[in-house]
N, C-alpha and C. Protein backbone atom coordinates (compact mmCIF):
# COMPACT_ATOMS: atom_id res chain seq x y z
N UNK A 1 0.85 -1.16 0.00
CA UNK A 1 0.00 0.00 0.00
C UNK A 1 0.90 1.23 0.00
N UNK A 2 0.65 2.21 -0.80
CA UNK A 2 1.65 3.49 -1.09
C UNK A 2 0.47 4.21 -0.38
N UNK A 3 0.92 5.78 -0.40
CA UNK A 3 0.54 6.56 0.09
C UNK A 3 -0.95 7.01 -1.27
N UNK A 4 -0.67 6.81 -2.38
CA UNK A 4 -2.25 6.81 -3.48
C UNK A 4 -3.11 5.77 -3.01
N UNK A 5 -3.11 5.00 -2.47
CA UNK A 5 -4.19 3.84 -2.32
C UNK A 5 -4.49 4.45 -1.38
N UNK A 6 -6.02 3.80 -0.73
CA UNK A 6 -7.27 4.26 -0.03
C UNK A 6 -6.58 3.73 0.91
N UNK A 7 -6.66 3.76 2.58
CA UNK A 7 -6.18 3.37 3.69
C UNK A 7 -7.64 2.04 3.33
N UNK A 8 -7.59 0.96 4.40
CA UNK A 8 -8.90 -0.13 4.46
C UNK A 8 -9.91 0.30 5.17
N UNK A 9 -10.94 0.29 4.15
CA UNK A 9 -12.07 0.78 5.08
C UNK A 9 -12.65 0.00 6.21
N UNK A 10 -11.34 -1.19 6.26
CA UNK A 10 -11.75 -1.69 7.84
C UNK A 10 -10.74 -1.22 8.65
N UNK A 11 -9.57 -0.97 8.28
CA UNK A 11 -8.88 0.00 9.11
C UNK A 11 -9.10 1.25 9.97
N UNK A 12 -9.27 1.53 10.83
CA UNK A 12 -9.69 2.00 11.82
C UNK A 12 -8.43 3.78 11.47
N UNK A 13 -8.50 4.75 11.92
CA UNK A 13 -7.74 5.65 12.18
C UNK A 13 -7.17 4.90 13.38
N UNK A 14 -7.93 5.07 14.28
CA UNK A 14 -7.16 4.69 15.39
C UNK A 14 -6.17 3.71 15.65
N UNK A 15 -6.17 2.81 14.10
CA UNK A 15 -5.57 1.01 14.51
C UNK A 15 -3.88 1.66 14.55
N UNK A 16 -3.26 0.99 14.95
CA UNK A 16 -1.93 0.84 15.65
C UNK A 16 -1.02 0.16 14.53
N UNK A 17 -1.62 -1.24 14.29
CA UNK A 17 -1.24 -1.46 12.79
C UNK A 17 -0.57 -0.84 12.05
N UNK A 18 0.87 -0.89 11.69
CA UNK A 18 1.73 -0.26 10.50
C UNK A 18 0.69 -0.58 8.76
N UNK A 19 0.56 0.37 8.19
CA UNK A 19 -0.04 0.44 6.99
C UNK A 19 0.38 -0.42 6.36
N UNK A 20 1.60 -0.16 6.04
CA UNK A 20 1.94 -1.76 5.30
C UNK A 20 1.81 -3.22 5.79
N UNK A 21 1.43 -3.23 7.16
CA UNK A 21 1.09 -4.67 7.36
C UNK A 21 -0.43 -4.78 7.47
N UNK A 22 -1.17 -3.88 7.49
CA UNK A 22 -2.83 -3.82 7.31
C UNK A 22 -3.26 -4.80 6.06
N UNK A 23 -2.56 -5.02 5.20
CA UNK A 23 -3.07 -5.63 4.10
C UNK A 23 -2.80 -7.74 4.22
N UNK A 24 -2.03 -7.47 4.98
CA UNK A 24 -1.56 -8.76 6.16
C UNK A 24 -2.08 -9.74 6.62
N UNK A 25 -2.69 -8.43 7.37
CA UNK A 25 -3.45 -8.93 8.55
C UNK A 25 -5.09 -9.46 8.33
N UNK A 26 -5.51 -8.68 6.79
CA UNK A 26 -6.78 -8.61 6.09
C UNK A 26 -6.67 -9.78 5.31
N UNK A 27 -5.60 -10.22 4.77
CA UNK A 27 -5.32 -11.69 4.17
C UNK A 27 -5.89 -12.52 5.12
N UNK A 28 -5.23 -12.17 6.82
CA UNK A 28 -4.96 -13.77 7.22
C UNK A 28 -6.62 -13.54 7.93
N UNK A 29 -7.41 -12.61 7.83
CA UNK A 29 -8.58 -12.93 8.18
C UNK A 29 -9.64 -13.88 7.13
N UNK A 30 -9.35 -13.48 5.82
CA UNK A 30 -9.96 -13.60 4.65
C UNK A 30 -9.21 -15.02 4.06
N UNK A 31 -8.22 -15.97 4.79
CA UNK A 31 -8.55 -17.10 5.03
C UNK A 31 -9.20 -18.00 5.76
N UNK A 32 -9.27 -17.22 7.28
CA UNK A 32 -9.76 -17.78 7.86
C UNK A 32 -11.27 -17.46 7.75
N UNK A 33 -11.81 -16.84 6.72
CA UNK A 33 -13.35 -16.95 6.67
C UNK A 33 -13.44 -17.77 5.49
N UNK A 34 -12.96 -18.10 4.55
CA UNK A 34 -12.90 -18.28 3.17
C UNK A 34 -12.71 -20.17 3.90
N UNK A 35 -12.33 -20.49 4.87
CA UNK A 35 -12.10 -22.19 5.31
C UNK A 35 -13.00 -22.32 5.93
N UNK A 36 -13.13 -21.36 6.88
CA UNK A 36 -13.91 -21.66 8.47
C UNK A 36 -15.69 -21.31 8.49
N UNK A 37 -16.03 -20.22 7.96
CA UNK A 37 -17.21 -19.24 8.41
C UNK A 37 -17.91 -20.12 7.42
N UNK A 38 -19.44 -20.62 8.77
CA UNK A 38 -20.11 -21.57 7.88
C UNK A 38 -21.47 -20.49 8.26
N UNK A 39 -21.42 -19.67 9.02
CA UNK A 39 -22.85 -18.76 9.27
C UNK A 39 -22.53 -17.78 10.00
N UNK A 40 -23.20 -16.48 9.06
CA UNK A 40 -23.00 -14.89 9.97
C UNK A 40 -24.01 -14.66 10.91
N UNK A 41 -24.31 -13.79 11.86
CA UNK A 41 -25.59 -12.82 12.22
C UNK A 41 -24.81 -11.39 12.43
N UNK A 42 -25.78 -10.97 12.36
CA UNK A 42 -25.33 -9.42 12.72
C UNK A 42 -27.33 -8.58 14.25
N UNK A 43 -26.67 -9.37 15.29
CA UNK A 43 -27.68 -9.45 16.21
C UNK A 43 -27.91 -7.86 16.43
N UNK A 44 -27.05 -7.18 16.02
CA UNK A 44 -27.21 -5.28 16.62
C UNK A 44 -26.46 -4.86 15.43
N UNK A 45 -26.40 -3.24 15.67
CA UNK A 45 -25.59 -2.78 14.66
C UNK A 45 -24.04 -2.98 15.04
N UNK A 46 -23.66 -3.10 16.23
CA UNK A 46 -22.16 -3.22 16.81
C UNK A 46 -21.82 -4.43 17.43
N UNK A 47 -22.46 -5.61 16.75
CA UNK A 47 -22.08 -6.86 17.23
C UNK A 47 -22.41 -7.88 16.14
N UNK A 48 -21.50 -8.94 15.55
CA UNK A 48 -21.30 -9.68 14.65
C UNK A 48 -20.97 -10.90 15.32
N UNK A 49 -22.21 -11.95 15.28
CA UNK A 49 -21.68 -13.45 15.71
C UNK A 49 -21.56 -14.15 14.39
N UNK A 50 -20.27 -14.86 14.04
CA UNK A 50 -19.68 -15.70 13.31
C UNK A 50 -19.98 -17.25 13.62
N UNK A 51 -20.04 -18.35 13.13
CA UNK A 51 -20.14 -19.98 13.51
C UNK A 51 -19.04 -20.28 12.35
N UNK A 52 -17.93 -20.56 12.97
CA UNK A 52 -16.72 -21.39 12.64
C UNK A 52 -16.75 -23.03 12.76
N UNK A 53 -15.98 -23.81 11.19
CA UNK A 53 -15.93 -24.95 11.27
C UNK A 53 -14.59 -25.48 11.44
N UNK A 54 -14.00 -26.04 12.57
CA UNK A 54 -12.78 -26.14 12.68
C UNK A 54 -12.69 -27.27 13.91
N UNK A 55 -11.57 -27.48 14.64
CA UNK A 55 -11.20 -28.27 15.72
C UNK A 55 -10.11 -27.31 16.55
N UNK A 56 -9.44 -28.06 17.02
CA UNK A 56 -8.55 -27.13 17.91
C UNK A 56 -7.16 -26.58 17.30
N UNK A 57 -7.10 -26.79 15.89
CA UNK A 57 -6.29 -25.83 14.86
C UNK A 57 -6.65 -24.64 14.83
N UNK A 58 -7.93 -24.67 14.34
CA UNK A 58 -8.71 -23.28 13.92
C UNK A 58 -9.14 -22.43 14.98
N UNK A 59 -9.07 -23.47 16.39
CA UNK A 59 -9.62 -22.77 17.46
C UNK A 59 -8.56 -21.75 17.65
N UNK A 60 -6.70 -22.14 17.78
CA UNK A 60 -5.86 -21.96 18.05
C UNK A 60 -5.46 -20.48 16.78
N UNK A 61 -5.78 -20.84 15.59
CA UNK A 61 -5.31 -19.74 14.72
C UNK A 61 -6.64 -18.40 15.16
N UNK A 62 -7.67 -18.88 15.48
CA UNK A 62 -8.31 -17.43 15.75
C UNK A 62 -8.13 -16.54 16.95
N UNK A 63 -7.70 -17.75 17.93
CA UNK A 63 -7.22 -17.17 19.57
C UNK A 63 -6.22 -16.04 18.85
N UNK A 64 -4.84 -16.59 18.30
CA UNK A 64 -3.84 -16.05 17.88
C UNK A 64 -4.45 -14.39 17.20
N UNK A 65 -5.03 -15.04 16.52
CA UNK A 65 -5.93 -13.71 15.56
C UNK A 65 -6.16 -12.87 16.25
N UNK A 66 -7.34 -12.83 16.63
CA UNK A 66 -8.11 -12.21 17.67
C UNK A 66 -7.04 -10.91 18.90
N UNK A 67 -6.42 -11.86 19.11
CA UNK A 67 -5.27 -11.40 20.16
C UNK A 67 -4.30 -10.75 20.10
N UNK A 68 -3.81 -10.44 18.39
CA UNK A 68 -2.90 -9.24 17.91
C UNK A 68 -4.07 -8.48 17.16
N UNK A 69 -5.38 -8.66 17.03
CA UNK A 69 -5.76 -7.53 16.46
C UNK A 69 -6.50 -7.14 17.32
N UNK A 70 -6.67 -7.40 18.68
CA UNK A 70 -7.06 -6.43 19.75
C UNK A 70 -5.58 -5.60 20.23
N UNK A 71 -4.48 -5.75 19.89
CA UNK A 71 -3.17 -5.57 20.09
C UNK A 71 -3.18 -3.72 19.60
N UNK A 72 -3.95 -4.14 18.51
CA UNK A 72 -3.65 -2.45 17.15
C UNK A 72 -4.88 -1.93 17.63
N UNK A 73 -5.70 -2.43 17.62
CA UNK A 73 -7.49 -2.41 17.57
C UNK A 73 -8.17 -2.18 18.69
N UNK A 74 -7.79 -1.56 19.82
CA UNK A 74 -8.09 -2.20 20.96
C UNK A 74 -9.68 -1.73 21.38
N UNK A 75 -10.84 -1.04 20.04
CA UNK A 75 -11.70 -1.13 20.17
C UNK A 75 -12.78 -1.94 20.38
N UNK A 76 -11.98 -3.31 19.17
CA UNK A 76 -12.64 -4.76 19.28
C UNK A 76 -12.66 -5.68 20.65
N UNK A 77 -14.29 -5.80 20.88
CA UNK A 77 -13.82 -7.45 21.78
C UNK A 77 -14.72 -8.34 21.06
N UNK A 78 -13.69 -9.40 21.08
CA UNK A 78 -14.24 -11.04 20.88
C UNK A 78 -14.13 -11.95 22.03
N UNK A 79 -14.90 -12.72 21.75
CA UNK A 79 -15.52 -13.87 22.56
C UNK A 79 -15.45 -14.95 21.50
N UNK A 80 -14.20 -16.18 21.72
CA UNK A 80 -14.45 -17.10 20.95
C UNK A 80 -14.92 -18.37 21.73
N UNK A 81 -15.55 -18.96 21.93
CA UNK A 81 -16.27 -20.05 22.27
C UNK A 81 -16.79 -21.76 21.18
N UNK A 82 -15.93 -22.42 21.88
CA UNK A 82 -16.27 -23.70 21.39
C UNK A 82 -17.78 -23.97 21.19
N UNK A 83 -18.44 -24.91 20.58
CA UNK A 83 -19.94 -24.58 20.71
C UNK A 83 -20.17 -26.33 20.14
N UNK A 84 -19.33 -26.76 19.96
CA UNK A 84 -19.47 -28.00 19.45
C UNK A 84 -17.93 -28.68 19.01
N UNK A 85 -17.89 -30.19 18.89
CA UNK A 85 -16.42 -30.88 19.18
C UNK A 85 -14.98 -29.90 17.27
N UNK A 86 -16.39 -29.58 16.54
CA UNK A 86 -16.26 -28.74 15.07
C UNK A 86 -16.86 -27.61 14.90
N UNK A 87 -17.24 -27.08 15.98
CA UNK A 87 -17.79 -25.66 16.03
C UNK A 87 -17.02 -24.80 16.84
N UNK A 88 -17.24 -23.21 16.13
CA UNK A 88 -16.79 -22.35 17.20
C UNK A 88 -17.47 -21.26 16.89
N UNK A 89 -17.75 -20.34 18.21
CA UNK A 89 -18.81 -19.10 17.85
C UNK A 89 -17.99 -17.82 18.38
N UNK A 90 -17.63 -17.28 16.97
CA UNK A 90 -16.43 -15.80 17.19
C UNK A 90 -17.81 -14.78 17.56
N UNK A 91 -17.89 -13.87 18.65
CA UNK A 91 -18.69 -12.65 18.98
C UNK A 91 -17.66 -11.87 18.51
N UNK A 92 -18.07 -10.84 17.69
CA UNK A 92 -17.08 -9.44 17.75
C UNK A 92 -18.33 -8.17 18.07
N UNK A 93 -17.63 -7.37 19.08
CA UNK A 93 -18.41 -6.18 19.20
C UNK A 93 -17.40 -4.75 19.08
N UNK A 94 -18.16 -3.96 18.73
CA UNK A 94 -17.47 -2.53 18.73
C UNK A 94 -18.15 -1.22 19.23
N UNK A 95 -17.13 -0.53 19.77
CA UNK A 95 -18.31 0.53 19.96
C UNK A 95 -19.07 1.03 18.88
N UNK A 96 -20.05 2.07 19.54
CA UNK A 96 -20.81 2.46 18.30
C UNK A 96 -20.09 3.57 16.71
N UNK A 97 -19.26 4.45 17.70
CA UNK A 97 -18.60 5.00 16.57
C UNK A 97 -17.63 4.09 15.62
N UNK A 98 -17.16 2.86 15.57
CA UNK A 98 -16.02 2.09 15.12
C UNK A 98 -17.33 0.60 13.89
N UNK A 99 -18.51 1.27 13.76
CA UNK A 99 -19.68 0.45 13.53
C UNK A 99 -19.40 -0.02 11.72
N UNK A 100 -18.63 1.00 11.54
CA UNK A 100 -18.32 0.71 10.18
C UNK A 100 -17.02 0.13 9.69
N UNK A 101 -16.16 -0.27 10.81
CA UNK A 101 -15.10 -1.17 10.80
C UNK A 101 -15.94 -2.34 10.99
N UNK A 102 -17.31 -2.99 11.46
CA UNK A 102 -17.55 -4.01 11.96
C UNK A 102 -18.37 -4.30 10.13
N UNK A 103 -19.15 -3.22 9.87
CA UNK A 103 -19.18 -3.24 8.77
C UNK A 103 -18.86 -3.55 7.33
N UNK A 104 -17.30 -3.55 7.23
CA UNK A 104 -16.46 -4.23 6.24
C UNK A 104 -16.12 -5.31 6.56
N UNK A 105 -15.74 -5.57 7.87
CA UNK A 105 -15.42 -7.16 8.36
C UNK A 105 -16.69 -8.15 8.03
N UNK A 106 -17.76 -7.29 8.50
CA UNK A 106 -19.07 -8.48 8.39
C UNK A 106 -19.15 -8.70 6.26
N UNK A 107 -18.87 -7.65 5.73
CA UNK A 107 -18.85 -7.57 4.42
C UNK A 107 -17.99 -8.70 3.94
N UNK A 108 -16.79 -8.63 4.24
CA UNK A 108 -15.85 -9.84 4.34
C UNK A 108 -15.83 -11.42 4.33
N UNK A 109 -16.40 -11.76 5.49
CA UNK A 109 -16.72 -12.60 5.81
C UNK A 109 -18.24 -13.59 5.55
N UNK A 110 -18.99 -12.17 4.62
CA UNK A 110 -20.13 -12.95 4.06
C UNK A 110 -19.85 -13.05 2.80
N UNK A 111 -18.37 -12.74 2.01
CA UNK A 111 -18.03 -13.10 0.72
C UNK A 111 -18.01 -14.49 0.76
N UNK A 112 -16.96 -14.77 1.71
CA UNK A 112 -16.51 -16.03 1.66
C UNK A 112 -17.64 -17.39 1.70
């Protein structure tokens, strides 16, 4: 990403995240929805529950996830929860002003 490209419109002003690794970090989410994400909701405007298909690989790569991008992000909280021996249920919430970072993520993740 140079300084002509658009910053990510899931990128936050606030994120902490070096610009050049924003595009990174948006990969390694956009595998893990593109394997894992078998069902979205979007229960509020500032809260996105995910249903992940995985075991304790996938459990382990989203802990990881989750945990450096509350690192940059520290608007996001998740709640990842087992829900079955191949299930897992990612909560992400945000405040209300940060609604359109939850926005592109939920966009994201209902490509896949």
């Amino acid at each position: 990403m140079n300084e002509h490209e658009p910053k990510s419109a899931w990128a936050a002003e606030s994120c902490t995240l070096p610009t050049e690794q924003q595009p990174l970090r948006e990969a390694e989410f956009d595998a893990l929805f593109a394997t894992a994400v078998r069902a979205l909701d979007r229960p509020e405007p500032t809260r996105l529950t995910l249903t992940l298909a995985g075991g304790a690989d996938v459990e382990e790569t989203v802990r990881d996830l989750v945990r450096r991008e509350t690192e940059c992000c520290t608007f996001f909280t998740f709640d990842v929860t087992r829900t079955a021996a191949d299930r897992l249920r990612l909560d992400i919430g945000v405040p209300a002003n940060h609604r359109e970072v939850l926005d592109a993520l939920a966009e994201r993740a209902g490509r896949r």
